[in-house]
Every structure is written in C-alpha cells, then in structure tokens.
N, C-alpha and C. Protein backbone atom coordinates (compact mmCIF):
# COMPACT_ATOMS: atom_id res chain seq x y z
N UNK A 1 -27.02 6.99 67.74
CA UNK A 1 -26.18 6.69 66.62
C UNK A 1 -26.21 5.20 66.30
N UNK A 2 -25.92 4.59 67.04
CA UNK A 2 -26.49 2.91 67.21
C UNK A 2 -27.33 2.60 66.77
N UNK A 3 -28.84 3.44 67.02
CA UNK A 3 -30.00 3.10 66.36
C UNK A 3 -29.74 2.84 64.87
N UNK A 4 -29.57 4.16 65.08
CA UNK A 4 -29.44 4.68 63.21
C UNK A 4 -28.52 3.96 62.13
N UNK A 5 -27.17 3.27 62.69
CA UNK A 5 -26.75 2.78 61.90
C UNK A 5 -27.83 0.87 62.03
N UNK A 6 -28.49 0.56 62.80
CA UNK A 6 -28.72 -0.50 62.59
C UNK A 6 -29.81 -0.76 61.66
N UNK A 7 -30.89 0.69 61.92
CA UNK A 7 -31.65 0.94 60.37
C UNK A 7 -31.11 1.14 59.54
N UNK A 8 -30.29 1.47 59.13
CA UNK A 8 -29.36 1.44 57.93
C UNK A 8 -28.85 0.00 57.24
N UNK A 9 -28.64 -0.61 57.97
CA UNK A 9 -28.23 -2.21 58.12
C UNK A 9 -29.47 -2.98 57.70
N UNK A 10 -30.50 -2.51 58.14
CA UNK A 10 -32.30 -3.52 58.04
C UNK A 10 -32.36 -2.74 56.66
N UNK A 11 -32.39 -1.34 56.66
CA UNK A 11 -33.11 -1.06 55.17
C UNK A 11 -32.06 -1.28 54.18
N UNK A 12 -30.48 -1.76 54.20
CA UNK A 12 -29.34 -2.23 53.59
C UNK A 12 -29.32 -3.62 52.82
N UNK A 13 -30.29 -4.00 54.18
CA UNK A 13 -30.94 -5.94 53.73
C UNK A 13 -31.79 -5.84 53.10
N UNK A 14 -33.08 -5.47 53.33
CA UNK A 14 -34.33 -5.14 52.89
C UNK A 14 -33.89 -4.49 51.29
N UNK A 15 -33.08 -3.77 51.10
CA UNK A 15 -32.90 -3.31 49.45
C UNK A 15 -32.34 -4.71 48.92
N UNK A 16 -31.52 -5.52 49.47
CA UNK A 16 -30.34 -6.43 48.81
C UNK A 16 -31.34 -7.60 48.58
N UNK A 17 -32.30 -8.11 50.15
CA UNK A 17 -33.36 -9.12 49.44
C UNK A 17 -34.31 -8.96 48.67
N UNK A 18 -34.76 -7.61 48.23
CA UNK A 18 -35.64 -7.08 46.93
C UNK A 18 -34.88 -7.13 46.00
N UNK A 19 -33.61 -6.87 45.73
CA UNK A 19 -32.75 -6.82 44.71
C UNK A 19 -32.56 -8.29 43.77
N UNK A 20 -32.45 -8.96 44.99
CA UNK A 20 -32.44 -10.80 44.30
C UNK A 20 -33.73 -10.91 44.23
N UNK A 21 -34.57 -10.77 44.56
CA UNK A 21 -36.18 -11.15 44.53
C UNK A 21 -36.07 -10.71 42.93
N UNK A 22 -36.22 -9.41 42.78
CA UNK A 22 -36.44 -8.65 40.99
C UNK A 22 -35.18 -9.15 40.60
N UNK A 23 -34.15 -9.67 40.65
CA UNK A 23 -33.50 -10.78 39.78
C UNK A 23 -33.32 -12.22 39.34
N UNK A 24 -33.93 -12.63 40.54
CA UNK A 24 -34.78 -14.11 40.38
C UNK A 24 -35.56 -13.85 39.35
N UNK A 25 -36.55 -13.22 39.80
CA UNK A 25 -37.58 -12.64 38.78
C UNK A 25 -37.40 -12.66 37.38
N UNK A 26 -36.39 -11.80 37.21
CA UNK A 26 -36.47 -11.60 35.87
C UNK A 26 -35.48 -13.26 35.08
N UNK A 27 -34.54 -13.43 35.58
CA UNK A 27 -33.92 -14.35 35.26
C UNK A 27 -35.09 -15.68 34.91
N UNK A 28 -36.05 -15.73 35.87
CA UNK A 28 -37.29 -16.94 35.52
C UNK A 28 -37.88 -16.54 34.15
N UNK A 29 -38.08 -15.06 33.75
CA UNK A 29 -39.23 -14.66 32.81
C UNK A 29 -38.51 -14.88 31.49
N UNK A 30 -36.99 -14.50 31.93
CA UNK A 30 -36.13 -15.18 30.48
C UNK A 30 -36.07 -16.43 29.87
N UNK A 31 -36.06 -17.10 31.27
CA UNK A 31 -35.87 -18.38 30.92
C UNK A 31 -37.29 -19.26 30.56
N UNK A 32 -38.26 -18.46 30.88
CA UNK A 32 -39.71 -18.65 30.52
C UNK A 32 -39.65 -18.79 28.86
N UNK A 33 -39.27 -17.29 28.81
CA UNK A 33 -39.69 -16.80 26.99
C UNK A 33 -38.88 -17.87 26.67
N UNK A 34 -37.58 -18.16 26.91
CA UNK A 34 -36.60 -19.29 25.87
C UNK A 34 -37.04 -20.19 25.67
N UNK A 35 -37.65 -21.22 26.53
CA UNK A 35 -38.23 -22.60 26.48
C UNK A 35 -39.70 -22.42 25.88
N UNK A 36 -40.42 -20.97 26.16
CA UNK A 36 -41.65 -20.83 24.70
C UNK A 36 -41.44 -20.76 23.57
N UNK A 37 -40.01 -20.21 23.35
CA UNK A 37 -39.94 -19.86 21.83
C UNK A 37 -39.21 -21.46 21.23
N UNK A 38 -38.26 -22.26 22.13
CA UNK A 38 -38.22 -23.44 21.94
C UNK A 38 -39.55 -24.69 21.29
N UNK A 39 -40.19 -24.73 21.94
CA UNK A 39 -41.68 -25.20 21.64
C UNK A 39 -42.36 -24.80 21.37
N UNK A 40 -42.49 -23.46 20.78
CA UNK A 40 -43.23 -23.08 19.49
C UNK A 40 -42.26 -23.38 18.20
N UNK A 41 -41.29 -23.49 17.78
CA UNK A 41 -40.52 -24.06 17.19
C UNK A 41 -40.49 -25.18 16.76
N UNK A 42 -40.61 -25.94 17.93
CA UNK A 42 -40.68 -27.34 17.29
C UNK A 42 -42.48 -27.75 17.36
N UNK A 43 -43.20 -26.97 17.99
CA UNK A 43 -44.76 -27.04 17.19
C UNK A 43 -44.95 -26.52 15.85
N UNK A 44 -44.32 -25.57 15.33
CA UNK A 44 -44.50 -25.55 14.12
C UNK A 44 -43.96 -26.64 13.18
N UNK A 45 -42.66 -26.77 13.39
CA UNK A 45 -42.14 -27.57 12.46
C UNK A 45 -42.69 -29.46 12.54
N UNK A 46 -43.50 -29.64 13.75
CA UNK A 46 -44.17 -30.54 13.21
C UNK A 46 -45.21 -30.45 12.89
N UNK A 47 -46.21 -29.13 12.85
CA UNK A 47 -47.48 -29.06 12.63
C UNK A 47 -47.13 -29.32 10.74
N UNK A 48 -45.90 -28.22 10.59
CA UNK A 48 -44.96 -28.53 9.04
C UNK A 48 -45.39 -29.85 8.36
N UNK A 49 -44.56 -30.71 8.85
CA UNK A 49 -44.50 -32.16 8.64
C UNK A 49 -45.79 -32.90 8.69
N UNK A 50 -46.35 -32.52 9.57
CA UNK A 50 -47.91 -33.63 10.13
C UNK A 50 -48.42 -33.28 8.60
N UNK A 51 -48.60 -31.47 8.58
CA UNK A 51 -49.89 -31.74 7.25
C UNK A 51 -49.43 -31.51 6.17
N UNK A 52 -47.83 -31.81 5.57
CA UNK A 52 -47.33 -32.10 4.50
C UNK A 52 -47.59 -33.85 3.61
N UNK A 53 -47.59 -34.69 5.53
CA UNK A 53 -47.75 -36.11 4.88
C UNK A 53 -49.42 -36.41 5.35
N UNK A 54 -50.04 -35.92 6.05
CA UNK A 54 -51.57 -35.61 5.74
C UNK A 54 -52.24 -35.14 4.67
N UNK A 55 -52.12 -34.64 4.10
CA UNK A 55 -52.01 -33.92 2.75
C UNK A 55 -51.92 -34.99 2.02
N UNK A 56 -50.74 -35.30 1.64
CA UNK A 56 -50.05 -36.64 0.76
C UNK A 56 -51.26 -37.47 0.59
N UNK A 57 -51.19 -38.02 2.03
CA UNK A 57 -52.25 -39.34 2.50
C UNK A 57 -53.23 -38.90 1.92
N UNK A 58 -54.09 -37.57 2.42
CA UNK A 58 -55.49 -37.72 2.20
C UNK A 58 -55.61 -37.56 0.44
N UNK A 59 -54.64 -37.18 0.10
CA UNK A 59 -54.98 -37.08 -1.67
C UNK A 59 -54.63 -38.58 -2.37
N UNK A 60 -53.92 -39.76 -1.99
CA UNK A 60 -53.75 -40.85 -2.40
C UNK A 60 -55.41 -41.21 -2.07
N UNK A 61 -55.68 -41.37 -0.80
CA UNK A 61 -57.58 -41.62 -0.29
C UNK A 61 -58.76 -41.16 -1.53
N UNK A 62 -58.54 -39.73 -1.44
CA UNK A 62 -59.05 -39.92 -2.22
C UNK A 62 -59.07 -40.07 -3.79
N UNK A 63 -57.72 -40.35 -4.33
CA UNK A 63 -57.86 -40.89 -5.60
C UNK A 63 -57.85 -42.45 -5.60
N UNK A 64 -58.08 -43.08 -5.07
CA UNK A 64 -57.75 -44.37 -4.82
C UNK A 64 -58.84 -45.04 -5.99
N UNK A 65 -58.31 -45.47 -6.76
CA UNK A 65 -58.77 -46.27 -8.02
C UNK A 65 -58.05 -46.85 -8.34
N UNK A 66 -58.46 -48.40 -9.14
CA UNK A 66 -57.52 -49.24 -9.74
C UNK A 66 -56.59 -48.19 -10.70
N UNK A 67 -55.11 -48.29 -10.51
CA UNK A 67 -54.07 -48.05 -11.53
C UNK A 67 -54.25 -46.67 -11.44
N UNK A 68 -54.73 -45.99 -10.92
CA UNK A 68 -55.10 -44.41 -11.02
C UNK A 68 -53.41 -43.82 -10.04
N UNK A 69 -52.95 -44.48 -9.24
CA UNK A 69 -51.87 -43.71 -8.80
C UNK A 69 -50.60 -44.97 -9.00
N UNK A 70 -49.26 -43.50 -9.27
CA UNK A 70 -48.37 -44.14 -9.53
C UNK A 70 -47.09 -43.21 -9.34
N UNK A 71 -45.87 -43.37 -9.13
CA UNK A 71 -44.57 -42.89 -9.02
C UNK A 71 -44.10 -42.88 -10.50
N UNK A 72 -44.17 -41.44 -10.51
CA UNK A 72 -43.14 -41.41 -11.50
C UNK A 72 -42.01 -40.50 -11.69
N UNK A 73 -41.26 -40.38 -12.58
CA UNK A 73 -39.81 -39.17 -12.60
C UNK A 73 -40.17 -38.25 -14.16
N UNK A 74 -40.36 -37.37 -13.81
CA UNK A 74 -40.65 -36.23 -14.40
C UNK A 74 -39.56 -35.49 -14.77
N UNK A 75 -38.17 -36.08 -15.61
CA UNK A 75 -36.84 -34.96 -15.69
C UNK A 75 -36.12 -35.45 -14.35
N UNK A 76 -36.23 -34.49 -13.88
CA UNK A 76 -35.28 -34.95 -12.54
C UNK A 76 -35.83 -34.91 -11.75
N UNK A 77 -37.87 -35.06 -11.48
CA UNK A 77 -38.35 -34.48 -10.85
C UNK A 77 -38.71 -36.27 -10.46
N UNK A 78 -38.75 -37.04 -8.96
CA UNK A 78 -39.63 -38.06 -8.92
C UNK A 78 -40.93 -37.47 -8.40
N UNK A 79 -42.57 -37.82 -8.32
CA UNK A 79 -43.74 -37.04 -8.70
C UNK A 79 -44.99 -38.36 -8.10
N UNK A 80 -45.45 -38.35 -7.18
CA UNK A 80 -46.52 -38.80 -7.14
C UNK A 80 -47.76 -38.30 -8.08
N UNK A 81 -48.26 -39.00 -8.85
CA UNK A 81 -49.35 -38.97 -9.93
C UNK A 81 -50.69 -39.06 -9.69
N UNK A 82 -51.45 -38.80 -9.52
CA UNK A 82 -52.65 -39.16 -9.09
C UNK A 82 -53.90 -38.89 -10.21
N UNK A 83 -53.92 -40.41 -11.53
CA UNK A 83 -55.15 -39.84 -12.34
C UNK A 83 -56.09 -39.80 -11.57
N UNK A 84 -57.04 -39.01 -12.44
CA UNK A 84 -58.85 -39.16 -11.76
C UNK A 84 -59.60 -38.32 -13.16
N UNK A 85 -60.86 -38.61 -13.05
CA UNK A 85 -61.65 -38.40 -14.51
C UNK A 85 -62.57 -37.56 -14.15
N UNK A 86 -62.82 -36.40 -14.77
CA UNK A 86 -64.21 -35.50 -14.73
C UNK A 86 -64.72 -35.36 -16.29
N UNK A 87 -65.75 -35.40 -16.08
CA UNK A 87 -66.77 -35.20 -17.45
C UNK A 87 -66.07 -35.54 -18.86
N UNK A 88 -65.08 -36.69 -18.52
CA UNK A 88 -64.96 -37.67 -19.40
C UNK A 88 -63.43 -37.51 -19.89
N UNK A 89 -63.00 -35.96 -19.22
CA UNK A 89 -61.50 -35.97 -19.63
C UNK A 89 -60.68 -36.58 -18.49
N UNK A 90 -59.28 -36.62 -18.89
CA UNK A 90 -58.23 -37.39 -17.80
C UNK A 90 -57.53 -36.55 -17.26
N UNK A 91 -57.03 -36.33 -15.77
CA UNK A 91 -56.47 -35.02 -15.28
C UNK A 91 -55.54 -36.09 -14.49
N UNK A 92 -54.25 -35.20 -14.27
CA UNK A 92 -52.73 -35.75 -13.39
C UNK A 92 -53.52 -34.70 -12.45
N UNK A 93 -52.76 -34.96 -10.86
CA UNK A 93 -52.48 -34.27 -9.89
C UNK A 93 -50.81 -34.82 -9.64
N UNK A 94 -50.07 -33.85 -9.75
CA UNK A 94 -48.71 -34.66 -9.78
C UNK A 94 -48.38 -33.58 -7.88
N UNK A 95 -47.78 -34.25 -7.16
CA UNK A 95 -47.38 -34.33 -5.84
C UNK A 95 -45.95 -34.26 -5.98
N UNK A 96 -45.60 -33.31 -5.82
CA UNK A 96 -43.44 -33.09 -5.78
C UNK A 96 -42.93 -32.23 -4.80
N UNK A 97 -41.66 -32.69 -4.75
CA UNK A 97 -40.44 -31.29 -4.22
C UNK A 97 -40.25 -30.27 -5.13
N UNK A 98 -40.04 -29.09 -5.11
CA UNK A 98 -39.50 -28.36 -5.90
C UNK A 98 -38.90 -26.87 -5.14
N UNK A 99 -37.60 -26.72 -5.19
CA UNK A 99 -36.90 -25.86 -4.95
C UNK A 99 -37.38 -25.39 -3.20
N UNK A 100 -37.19 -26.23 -2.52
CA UNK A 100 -37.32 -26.38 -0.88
C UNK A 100 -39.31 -26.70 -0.54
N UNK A 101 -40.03 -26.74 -1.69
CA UNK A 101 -41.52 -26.85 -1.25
C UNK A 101 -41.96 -28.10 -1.60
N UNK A 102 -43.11 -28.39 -1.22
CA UNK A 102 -43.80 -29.40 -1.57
C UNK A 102 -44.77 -28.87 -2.40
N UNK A 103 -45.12 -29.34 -3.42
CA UNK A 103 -45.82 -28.33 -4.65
C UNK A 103 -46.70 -29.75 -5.36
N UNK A 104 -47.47 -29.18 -5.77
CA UNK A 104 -48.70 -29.49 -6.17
C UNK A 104 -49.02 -29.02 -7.39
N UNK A 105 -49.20 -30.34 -8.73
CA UNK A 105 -49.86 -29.45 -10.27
C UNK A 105 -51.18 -30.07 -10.31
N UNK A 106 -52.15 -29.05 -10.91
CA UNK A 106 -53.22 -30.28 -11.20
C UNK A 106 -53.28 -30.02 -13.06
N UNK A 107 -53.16 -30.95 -13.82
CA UNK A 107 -53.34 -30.51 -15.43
C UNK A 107 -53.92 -31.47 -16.23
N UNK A 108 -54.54 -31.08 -17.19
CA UNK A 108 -55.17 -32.08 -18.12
C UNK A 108 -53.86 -33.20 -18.47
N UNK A 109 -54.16 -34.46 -18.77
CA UNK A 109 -53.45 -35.56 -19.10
C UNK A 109 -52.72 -35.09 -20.39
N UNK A 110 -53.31 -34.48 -21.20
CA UNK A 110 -52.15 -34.36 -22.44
C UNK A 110 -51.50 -32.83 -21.98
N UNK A 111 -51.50 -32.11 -20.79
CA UNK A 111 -51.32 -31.15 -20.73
C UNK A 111 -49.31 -31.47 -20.37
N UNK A 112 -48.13 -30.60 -20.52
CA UNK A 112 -46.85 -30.81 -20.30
C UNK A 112 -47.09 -30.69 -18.81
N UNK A 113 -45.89 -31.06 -18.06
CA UNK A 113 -45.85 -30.97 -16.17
C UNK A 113 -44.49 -30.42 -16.60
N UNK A 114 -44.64 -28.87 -15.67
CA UNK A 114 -43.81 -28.16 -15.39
C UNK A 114 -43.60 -27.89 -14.17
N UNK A 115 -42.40 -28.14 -13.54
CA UNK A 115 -42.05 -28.01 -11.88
C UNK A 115 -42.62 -26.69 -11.47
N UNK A 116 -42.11 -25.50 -11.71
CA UNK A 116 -41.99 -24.42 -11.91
C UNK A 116 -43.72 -24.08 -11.37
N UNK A 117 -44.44 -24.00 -12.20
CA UNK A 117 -45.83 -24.09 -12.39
C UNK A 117 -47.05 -24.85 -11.28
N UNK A 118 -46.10 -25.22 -10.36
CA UNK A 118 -47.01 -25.66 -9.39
C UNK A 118 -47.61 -25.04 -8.27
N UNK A 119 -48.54 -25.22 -7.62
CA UNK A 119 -48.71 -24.89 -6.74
C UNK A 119 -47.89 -24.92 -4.95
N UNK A 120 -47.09 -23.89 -4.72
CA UNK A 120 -46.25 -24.33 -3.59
C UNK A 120 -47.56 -24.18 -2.17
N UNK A 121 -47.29 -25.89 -1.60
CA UNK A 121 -48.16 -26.49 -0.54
C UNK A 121 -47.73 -26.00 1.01
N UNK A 122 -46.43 -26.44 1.31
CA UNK A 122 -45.79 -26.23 2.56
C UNK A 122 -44.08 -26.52 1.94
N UNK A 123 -43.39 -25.65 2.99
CA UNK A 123 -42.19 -25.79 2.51
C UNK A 123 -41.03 -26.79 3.96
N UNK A 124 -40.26 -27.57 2.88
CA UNK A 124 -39.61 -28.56 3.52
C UNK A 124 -38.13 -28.61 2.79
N UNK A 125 -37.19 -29.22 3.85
CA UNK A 125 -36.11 -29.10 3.08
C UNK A 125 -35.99 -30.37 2.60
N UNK A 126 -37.19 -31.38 2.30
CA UNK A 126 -36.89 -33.04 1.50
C UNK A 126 -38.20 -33.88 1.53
N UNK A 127 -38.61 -34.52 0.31
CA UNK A 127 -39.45 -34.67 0.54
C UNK A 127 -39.82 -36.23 -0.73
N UNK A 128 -39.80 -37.31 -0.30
CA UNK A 128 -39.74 -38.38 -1.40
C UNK A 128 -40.96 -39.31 -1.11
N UNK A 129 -41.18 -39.91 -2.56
CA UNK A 129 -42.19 -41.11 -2.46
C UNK A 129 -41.88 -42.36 -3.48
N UNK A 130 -41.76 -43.77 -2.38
CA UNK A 130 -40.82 -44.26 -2.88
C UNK A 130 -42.23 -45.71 -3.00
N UNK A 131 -42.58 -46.15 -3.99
CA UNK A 131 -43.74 -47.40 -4.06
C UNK A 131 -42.91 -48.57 -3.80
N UNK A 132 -43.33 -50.20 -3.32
CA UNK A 132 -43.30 -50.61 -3.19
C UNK A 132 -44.11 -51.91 -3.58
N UNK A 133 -44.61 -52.57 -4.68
CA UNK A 133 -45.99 -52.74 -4.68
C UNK A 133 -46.94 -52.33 -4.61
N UNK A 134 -48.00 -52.43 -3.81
CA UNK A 134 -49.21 -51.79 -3.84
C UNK A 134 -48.86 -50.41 -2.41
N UNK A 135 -47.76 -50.46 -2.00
CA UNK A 135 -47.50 -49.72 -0.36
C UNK A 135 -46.68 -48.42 -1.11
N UNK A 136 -47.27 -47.35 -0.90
CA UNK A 136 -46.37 -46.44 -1.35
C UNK A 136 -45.98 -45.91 0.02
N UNK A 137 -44.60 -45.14 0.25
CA UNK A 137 -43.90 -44.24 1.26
C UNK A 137 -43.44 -43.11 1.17
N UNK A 138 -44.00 -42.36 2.17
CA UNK A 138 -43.79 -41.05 1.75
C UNK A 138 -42.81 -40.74 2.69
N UNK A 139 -41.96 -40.13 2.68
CA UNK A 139 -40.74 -39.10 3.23
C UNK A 139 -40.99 -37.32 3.47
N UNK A 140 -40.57 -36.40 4.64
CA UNK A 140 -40.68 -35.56 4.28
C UNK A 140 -39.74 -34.55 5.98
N UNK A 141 -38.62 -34.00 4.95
CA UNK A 141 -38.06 -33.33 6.01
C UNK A 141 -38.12 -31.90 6.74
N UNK A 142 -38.32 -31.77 7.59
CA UNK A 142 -38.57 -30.31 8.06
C UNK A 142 -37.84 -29.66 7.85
N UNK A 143 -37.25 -28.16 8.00
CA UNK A 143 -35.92 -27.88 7.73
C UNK A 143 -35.06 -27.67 8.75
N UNK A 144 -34.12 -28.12 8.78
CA UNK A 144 -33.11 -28.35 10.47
C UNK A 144 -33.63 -29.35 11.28
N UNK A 145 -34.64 -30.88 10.44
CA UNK A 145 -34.92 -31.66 11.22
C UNK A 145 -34.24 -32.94 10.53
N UNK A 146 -35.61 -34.21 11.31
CA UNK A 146 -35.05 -35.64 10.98
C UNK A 146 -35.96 -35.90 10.08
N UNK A 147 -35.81 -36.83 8.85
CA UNK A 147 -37.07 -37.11 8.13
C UNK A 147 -37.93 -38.27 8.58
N UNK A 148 -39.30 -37.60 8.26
CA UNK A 148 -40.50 -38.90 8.76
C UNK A 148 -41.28 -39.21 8.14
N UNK A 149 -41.69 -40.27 7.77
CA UNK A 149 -42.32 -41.54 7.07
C UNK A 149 -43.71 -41.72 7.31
N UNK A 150 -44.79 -42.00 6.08
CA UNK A 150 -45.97 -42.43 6.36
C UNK A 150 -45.87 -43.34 5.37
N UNK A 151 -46.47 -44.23 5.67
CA UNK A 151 -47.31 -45.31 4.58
C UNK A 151 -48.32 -45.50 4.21
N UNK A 152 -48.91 -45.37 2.92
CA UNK A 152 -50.12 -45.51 2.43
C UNK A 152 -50.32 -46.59 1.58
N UNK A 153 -51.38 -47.54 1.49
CA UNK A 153 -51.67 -48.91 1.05
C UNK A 153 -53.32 -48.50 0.35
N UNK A 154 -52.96 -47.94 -1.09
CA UNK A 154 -54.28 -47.84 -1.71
C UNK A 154 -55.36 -48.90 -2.03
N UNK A 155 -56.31 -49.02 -1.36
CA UNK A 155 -57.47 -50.27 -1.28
C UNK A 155 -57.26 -50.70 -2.08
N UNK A 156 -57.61 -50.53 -3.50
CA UNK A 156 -58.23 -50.67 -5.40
C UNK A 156 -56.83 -50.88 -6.32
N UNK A 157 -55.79 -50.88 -5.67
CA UNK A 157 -54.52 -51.13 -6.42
C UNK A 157 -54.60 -52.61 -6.78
C-alpha cells in the first residue's frame, strides 16, 4: 500500500511538472505572437513613411530643372508642383494630401487640378511641403504615429 501510494505521488509530480512545462509553453508562444505582431506593425508603418518621402524625393530628382518645381495652394489644397516638358507641351505633376492619402495628379499645364482625381499613392494621416529657398521639406505622418521630415535641395534651382 506504501508502494502504491508513493507512485501515485511520482506520477502526481510527473503530471504537475508537465502541466507547467505545456504552460510555460504556451504562455512563451503568446507572448511570441504579441511582440511579432508588435513589429510587424511598426515595420509597416515605417516601410509607410520611408516610401511616401522616397517617393517625394525621388520625383523632386528627377524633375530637377531650373524653376520647374514649386509649392503651391491649390483651394485649400498646399501641392508640390513638379513642371517637366514632353514633345513640346507643359505637364504639372502636382504631389498632395487628400482625404487621409498621399495622391498624385499628372495633367497637361492648361489642364484644371482636381483633388479628387488623383492618383491615391500611400495612405497617411498628414502630410506637408513647406520650401524654404531653394530647400524644400517634406512632412509625412503615419497613422497613430510621429511626423518625419526629409529635405530636398534641388541642384538647378
């Protein structure tokens, strides 16, 4: 009888330290997924940001011509401008916020700029470009973040 209750006692332990073992366990795999879904989160929302003001940048680059870019306000819209010339006509690329996106028009120079009508790029909850001289600054907020800043200094200005 002695025996028997002391196997009872070993296979009593033996269930209770498997029991915390598969609750350790699982408690790690939770706390695994939380801190992945944490930092995929904030990898997106700066991958967001990186190629909203990458974007920006590389389209000031390549329009970079004397007087060809400029800030302007479109209604209530402020609008990075970007002329450039093909086969002799004049085309805007106008660069804006509109209704949480970053949006993009491209239209002939006598053509109207309608917010509405753009192309939506990536979406942000803020997004500004503020010149300075020849230094323009771009702004651009993630949504539920901090806003961050690039500067671009067009060669040919």
């Amino acid at each position: 009888m002695n025996g028997t209750r002391t196997r009872s006692v070993q296979t009593l332990c033996i269930l209770l330290i498997f029991t915390l073992f598969a609750a350790a366990s699982l408690l790690l795999v939770l706390i695994g997924a939380n801190v992945s879904r944490g930092v995929s989160a904030r990898m997106d929302e700066n991958d967001s940001i990186r190629t909203s003001l990458s974007y920006v940048a590389n389209k000031v680059r390549t329009g970079d011509e004397t007087g060809e870019i400029a800030v302007e306000d479109e209604g209530k819209i402020r609008s990075l401008v970007i002329s450039s010339r093909y086969g002799g006509d004049v085309y805007k690329t106008y660069l804006y916020w509109y209704r949480g996106w970053l949006t993009e028009s491209f239209l002939a120079a006598d053509q109207p700029f309608v917010p509405g009508d753009g192309e939506k790029i990536t979406q942000l909850s803020g997004f500004s470009v503020k010149q300075t001289g020849r230094l323009l600054t771009v702004s651009a907020t993630p949504n539920g973040g901090k806003p961050i800043s690039i500067s671009v200094c067009p060669r040919s200005s």
